[in-house]
Protein backbone atom coordinates (compact mmCIF):
# COMPACT_ATOMS: atom_id res chain seq x y z
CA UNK A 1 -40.24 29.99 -26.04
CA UNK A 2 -38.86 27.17 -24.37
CA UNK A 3 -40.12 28.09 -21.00
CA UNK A 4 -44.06 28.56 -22.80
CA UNK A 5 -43.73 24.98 -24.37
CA UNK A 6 -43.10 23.40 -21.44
CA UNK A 7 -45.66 25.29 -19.46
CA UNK A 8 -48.58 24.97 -21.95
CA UNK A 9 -48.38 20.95 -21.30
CA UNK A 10 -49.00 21.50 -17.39
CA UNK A 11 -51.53 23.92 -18.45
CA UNK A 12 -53.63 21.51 -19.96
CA UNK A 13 -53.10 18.67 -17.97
CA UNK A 14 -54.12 20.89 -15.10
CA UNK A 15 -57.31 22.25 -17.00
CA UNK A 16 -58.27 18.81 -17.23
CA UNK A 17 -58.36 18.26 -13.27
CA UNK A 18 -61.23 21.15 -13.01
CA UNK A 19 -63.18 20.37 -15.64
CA UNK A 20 -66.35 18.08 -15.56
CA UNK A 21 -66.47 15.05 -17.28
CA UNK A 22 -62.52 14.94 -18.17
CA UNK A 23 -60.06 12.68 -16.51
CA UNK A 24 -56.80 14.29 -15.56
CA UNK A 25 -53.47 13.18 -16.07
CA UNK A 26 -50.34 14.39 -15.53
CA UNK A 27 -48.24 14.73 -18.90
CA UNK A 28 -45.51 12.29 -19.67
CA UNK A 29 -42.29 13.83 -19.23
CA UNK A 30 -41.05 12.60 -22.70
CA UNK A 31 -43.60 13.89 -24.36
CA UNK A 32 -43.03 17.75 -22.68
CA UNK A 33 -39.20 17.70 -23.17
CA UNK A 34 -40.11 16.59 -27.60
CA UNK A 35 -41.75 19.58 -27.82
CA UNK A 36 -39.83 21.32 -26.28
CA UNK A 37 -36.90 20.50 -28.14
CA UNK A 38 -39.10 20.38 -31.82
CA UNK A 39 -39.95 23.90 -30.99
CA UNK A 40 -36.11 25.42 -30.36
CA UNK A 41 -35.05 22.93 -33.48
CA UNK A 42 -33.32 20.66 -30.53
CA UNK A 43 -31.03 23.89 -29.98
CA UNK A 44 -29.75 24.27 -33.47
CA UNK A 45 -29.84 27.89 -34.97
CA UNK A 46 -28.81 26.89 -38.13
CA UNK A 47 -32.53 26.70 -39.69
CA UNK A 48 -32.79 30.41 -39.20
CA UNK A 49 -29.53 31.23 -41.23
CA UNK A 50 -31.51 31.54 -44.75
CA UNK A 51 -32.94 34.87 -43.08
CA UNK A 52 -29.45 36.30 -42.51
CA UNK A 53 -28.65 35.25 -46.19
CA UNK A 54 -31.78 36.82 -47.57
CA UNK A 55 -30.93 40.11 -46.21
CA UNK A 56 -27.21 40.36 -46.95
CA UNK A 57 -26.02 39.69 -43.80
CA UNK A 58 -23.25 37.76 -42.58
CA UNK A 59 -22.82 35.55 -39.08
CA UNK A 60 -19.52 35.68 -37.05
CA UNK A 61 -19.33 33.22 -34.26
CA UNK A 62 -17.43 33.92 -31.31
CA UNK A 63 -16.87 36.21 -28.22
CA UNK A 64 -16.66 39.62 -29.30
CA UNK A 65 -15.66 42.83 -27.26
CA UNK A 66 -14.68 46.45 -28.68
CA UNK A 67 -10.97 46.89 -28.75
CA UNK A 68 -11.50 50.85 -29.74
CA UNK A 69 -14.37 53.31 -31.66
CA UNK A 70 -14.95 51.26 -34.78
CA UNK A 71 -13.55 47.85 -33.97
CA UNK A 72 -14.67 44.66 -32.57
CA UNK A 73 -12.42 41.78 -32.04
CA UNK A 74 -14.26 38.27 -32.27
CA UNK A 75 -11.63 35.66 -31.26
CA UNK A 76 -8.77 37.31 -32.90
CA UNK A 77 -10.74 38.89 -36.23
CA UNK A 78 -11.15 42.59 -36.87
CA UNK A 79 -14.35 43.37 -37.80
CA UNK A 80 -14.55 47.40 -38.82
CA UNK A 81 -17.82 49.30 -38.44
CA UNK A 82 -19.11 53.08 -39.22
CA UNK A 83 -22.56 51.68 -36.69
CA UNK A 84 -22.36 49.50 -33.64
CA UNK A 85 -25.44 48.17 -32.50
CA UNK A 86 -25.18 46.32 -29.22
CA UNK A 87 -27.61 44.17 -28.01
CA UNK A 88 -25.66 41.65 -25.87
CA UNK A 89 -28.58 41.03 -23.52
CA UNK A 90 -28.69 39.48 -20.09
CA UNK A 91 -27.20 36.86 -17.61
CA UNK A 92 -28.45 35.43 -14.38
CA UNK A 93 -27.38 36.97 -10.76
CA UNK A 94 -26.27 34.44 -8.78
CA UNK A 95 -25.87 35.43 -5.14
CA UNK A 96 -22.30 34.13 -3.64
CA UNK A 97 -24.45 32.39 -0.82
CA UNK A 98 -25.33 29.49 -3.62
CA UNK A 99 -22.34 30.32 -6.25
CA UNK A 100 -20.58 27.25 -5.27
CA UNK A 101 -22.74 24.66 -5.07
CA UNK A 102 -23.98 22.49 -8.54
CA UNK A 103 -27.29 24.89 -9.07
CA UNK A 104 -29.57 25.13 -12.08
CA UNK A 105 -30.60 28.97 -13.82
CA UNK A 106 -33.32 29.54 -16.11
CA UNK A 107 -30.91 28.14 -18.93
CA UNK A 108 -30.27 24.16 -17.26
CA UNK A 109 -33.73 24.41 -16.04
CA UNK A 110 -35.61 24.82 -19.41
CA UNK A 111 -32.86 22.18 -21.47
CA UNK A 112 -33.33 19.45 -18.65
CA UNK A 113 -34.54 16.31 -19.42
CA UNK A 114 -35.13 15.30 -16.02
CA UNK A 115 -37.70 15.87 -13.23
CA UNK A 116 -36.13 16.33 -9.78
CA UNK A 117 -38.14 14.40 -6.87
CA UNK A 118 -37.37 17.73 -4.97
CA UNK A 119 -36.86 21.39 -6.19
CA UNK A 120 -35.52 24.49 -3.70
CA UNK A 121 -36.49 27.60 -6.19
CA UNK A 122 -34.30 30.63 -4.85
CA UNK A 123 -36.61 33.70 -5.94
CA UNK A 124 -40.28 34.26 -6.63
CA UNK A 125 -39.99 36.60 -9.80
CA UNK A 126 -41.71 35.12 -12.96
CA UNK A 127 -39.14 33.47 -13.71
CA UNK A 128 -39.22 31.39 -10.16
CA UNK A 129 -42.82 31.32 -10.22
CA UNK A 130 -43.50 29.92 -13.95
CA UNK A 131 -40.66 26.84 -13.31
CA UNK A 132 -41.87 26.62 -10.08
CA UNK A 133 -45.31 25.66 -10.13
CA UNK A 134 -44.19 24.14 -14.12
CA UNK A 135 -42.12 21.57 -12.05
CA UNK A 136 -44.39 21.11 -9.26
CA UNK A 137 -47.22 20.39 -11.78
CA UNK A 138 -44.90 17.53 -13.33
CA UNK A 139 -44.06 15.95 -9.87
CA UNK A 140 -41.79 17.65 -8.34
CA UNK A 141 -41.68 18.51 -4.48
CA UNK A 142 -41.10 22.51 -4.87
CA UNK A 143 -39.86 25.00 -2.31
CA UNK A 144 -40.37 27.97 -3.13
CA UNK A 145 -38.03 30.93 -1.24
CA UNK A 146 -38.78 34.37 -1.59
CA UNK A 147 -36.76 36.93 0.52
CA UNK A 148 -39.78 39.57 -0.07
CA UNK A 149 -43.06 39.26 2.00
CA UNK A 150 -44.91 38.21 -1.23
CA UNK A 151 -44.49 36.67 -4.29
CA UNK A 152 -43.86 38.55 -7.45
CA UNK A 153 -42.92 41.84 -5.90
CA UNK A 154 -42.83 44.07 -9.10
CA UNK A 155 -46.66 43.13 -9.79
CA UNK A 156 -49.80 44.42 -8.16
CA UNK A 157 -50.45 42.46 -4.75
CA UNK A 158 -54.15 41.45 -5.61
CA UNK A 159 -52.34 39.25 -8.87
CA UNK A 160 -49.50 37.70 -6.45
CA UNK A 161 -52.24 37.03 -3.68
CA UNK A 162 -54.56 34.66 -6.17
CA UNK A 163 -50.93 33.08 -7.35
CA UNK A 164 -49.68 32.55 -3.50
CA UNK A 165 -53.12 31.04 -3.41
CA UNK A 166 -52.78 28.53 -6.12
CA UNK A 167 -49.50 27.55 -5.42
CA UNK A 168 -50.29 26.54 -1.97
CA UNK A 169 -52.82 24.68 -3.25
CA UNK A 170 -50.99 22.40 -5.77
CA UNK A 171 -48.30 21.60 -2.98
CA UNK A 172 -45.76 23.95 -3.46
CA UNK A 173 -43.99 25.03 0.22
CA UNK A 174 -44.10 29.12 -0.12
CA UNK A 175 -41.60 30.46 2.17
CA UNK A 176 -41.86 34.10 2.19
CA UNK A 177 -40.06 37.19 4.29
CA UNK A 178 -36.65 34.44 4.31
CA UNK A 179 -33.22 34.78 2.76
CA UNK A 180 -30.69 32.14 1.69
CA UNK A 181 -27.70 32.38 4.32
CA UNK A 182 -25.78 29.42 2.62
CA UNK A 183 -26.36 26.13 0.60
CA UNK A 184 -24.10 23.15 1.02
CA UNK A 185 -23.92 20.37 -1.69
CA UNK A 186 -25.96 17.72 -1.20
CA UNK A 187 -28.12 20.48 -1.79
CA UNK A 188 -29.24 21.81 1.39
CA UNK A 189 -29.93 25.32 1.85
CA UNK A 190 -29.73 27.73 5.41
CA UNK A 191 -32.53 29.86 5.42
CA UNK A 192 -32.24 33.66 7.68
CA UNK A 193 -34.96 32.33 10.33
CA UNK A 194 -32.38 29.10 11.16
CA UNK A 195 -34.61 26.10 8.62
CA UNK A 196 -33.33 24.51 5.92
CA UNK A 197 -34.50 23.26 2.53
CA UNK A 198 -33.14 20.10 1.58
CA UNK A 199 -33.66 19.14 -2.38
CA UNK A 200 -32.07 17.08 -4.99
CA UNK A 201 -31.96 20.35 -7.40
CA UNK A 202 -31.39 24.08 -6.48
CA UNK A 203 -32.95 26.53 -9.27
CA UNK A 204 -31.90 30.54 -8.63
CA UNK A 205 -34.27 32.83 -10.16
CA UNK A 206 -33.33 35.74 -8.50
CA UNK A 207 -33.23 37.94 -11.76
CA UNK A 208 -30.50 38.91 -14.56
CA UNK A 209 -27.78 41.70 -15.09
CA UNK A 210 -27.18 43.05 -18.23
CA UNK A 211 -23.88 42.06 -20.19
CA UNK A 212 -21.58 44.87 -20.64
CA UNK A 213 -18.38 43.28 -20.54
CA UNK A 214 -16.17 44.21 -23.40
CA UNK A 215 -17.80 47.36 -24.22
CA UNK A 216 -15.92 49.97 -22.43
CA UNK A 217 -13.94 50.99 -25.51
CA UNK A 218 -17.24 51.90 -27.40
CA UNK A 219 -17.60 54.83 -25.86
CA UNK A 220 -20.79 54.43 -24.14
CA UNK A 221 -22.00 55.01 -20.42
CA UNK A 222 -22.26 52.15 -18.43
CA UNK A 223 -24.73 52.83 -15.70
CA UNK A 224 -26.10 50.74 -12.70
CA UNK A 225 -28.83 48.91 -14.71
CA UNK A 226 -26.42 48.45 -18.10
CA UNK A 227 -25.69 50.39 -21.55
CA UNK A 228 -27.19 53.99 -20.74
CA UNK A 229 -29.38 55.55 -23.95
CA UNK A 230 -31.32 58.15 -24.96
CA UNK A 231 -34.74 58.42 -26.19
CA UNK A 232 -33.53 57.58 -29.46
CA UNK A 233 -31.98 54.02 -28.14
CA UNK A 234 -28.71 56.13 -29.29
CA UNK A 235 -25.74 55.36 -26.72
CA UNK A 236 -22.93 57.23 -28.01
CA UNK A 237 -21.92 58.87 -31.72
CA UNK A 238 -22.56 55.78 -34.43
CA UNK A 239 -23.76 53.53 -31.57
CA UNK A 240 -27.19 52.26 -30.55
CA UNK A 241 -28.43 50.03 -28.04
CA UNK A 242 -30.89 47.85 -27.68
CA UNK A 243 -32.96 44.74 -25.56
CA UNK A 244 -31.76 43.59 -21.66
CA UNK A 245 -28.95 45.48 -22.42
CA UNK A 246 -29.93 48.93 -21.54
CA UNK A 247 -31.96 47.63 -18.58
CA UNK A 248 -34.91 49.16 -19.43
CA UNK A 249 -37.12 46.82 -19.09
CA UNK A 250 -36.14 42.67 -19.67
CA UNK A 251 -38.48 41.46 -22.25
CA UNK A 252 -38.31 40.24 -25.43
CA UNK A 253 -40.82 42.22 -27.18
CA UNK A 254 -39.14 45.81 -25.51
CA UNK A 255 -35.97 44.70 -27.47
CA UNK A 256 -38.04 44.29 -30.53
CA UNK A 257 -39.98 47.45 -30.31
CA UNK A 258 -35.90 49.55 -29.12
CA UNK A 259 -34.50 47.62 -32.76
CA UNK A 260 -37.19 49.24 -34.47
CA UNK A 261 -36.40 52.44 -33.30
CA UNK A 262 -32.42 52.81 -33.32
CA UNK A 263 -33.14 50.77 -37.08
CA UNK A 264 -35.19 54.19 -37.83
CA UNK A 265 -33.17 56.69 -36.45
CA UNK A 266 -30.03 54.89 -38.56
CA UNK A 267 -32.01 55.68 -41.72
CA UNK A 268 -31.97 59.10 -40.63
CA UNK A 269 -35.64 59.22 -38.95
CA UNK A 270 -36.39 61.14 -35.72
CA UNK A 271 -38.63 58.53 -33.70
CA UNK A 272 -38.77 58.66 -30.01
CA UNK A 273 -38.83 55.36 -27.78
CA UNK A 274 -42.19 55.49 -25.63
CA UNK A 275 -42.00 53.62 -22.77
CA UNK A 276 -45.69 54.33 -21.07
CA UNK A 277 -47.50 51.23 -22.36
CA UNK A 278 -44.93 48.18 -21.69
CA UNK A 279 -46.82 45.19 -21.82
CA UNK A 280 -45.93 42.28 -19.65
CA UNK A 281 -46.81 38.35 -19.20
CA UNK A 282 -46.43 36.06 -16.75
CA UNK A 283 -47.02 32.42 -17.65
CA UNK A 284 -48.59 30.85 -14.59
CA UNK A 285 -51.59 29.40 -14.12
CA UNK A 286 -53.81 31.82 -13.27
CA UNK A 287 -51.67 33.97 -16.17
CA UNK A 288 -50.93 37.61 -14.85
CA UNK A 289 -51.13 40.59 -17.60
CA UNK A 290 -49.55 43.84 -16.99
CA UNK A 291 -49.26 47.19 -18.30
CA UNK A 292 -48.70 51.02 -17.62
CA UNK A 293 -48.57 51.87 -13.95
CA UNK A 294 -50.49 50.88 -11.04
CA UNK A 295 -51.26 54.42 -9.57
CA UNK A 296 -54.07 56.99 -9.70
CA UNK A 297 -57.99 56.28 -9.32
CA UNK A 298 -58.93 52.34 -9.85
CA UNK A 299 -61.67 50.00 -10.30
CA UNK A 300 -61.29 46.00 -9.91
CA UNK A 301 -64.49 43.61 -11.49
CA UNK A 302 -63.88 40.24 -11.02
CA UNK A 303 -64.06 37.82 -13.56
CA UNK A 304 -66.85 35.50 -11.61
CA UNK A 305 -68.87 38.15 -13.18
CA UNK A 306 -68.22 37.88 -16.68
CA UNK A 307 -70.62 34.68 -18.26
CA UNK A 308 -67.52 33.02 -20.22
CA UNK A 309 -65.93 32.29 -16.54
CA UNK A 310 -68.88 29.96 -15.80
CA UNK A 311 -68.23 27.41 -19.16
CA UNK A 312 -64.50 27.66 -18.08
CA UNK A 313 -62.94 25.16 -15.73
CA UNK A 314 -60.63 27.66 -13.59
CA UNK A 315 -62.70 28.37 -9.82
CA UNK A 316 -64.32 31.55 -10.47
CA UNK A 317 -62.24 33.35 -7.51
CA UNK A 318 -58.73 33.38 -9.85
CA UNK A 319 -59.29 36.35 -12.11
CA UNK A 320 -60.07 40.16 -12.24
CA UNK A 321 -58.89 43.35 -14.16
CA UNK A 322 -57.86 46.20 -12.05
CA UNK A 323 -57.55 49.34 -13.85
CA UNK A 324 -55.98 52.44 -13.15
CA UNK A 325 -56.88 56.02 -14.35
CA UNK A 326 -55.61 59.72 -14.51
CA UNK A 327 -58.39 61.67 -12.39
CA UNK A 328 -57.85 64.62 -14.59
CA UNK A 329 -57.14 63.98 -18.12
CA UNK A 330 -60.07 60.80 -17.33
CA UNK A 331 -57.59 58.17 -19.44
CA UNK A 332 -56.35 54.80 -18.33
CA UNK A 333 -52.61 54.60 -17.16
CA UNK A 334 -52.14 51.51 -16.65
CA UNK A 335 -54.08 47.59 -15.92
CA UNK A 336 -53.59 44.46 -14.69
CA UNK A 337 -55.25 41.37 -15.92
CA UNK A 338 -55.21 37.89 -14.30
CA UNK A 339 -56.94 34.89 -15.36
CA UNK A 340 -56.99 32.33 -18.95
CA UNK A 341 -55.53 34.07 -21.44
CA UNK A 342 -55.16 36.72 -19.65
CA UNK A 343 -51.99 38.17 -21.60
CA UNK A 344 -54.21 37.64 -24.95
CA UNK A 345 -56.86 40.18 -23.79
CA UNK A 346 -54.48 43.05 -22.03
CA UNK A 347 -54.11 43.65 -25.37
CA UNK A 348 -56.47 46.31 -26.17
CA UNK A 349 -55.83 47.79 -22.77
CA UNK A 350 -51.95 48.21 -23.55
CA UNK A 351 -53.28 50.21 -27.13
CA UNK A 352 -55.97 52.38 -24.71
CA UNK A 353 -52.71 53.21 -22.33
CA UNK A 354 -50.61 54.08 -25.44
CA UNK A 355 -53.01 55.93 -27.14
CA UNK A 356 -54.46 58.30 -24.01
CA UNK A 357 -58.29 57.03 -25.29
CA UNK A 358 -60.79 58.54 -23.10
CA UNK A 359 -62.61 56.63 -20.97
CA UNK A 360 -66.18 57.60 -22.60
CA UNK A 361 -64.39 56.30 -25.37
CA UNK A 362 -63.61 53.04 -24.11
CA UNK A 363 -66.67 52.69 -22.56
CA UNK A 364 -68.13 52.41 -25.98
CA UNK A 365 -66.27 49.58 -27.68
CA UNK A 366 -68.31 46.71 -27.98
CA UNK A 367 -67.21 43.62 -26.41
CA UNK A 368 -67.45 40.18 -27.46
CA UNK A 369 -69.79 37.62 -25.89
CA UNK A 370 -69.21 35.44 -24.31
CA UNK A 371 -65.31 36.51 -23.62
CA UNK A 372 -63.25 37.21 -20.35
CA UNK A 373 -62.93 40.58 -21.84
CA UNK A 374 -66.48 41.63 -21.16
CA UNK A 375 -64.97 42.45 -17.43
CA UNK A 376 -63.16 45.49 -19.15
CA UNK A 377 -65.87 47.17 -19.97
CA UNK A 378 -67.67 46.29 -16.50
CA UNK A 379 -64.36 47.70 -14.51
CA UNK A 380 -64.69 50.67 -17.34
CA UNK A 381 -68.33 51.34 -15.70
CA UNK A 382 -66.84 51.34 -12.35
CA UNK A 383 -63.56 53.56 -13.03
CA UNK A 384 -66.36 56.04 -14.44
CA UNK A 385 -68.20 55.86 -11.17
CA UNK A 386 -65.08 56.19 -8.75
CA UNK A 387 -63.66 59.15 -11.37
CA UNK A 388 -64.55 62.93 -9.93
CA UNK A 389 -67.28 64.88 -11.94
CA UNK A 390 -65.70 66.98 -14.41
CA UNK A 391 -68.31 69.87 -12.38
């Protein structure tokens, strides 16, 4: 949430520079970091404590870590349970190249109340790219360094190629296919082709490991990505897991949808986690929507095609929907979205993926005019096309 805030006032400000008639302006940095703050109650929790009352529950403070099956130890208390439910979540990697020089993760960099003059961003995940081009936006001279040949390597090339794009654009130094070989204070960082980045601030972005400290007494598997579960979110007898945690996948809204489950299978339900249509947002401008899996037969309409592009102020060239079909059983597998909004409107594409509809099916859902959406059902007509005749 913090992250959004502050990118949503960059947003605008930037919507105003490519729109007619409007005269842009680049947001006061005052103004971001208030509602910023307003929106996370300035970092208090306490406002949300009338929920935990409601529902019977009661908040221990502290570090906690399971001393044996049915104890955890916060600070020195005993706390007994019959069900452990772990969801301890994530923490930054940060690589020993930059681990001893003064460096900013996603945490500093979203509570700051200051605007570097220069910003060396160590990794072009979302993460990298949202603060990236969030900082650049608000005056800051960014460097971005990916060690990859393109940014955002876990999404589909055509979305990180219209990104790299924009970025470039708005001033942000892209160095891609480079590693960081060392960073001395000051900051200056030693890239792997013999440059350096000098910058007043150093931001590593270069992605998160679960937290599994203190829970090798609970009698769950510990694997290479975190707490191992099955499909029930169950990690061992009387003990669930759920969120970063199990490494499945790092967003909030899997951890919400893994709670649900292990909550239902504690009542004594048999529900199954389902993992095919995971949903996923990244917050730059263009905004890239993801779901499902990019393999199979697929059909790309851009959105210069679609009417609502042309009242819009974003150039016509930074959006599309790509979608992605099984060739036999003629259903969509996965999609990827890019443009305004774009996360908004993935939305009935994530329910198509989860549900198996067929693509006849799809291709008769009326769409709304005039909406970016419209391009799903042209990329629907050209998936049917590219599909083989059923004979």
């Amino acid at each position: 949430m913090p992250t959004k805030t502050m990118l949503r006032g960059v947003e605008l400000s930037s919507a105003l520079d490519r729109a007619p008639g409007l005269e842009p302006e680049r947001p006061e940095a005052d103004g971001v970091w208030s509602w910023r703050d307003y929106m996370t109650s300035n970092w208090d929790d306490s406002g949300q404590m009338h929920y935990l009352e409601e529902w019977n529950c009661a908040l221990v403070r502290g570090e906690g870590r399971v001393t044996r099956p049915g104890v955890v130890e916060v600070d020195g208390e005993e706390l007994e349970y019959d069900t452990l439910v772990i969801a301890t979540g994530s923490s930054p990697i940060v690589p020993e190249a930059v681990a001893g020089v003064d460096h900013w993760t996603n945490r500093e960099a979203t509570r700051t109340h200051e605007i570097p003059k220069s910003l060396a961003v160590m990794g072009s995940g979302p993460v990298g790219a949202e603060l990236a081009q969030f900082f650049a936006r608000m005056g800051s001279q960014v460097t971005l360094i990916e060690r990859g040949d393109r940014l955002l390597g876990r999404v589909h090339e055509d979305a990180a190629a219209i990104v790299l794009d924009v970025f470039r654009e708005e001033g942000i130094d892209v160095r891609l296919g480079v590693s960081v070989e060392r960073a001395e204070a000051g900051i200056t960082v030693h890239l792997s082709d013999g440059s350096s980045v000098e910058a007043e601030r150093l931001l590593v972005a270069t992605g998160r490991r679960a937290n599994v400290e203190g829970l090798e007494a609970s009698g769950v598997t510990i694997g290479a990505r975190g707490v191992e579960v099955d499909e029930h979110c169950q990690a061992a007898e009387n003990v669930w897991a759920v969120g970063d945690v199990t490494g499945v996948a790092q967003f909030t809204h899997v951890g919400k949808y893994q709670a649900r489950v292990a909550a239902a299978n504690m009542c004594g339900r048999r529900v199954r986690a389902d993992y095919r249509a995971i949903p996923a947002g990244i917050f730059t401008d263009p905004e890239i929507g993801t779901v499902g899996r990019t393999e199979g037969v697929s059909a790309r309409y851009d959105l210069s095609g679609v009417s609502r592009t042309s009242t819009y102020e974003r150039p016509t060239r930074d959006g599309f929907v790509r979608l992605f079909a099984d060739p036999d059983e003629r259903v969509l597998v996965g999609a990827v979205a890019v443009g305004p909004q774009a996360t908004e409107w993935l939305g009935q594409l994530t329910l198509a993926v989860r549900s198996a509809t067929p693509i006849d099916v799809l291709l008769d859902v009326i769409q709304p005019f005039p909406t970016f959406s419209e391009a799903i059902f042209f990329a629907l007509q050209e998936l049917h096309s590219a599909l083989p005749d059923r004979g």
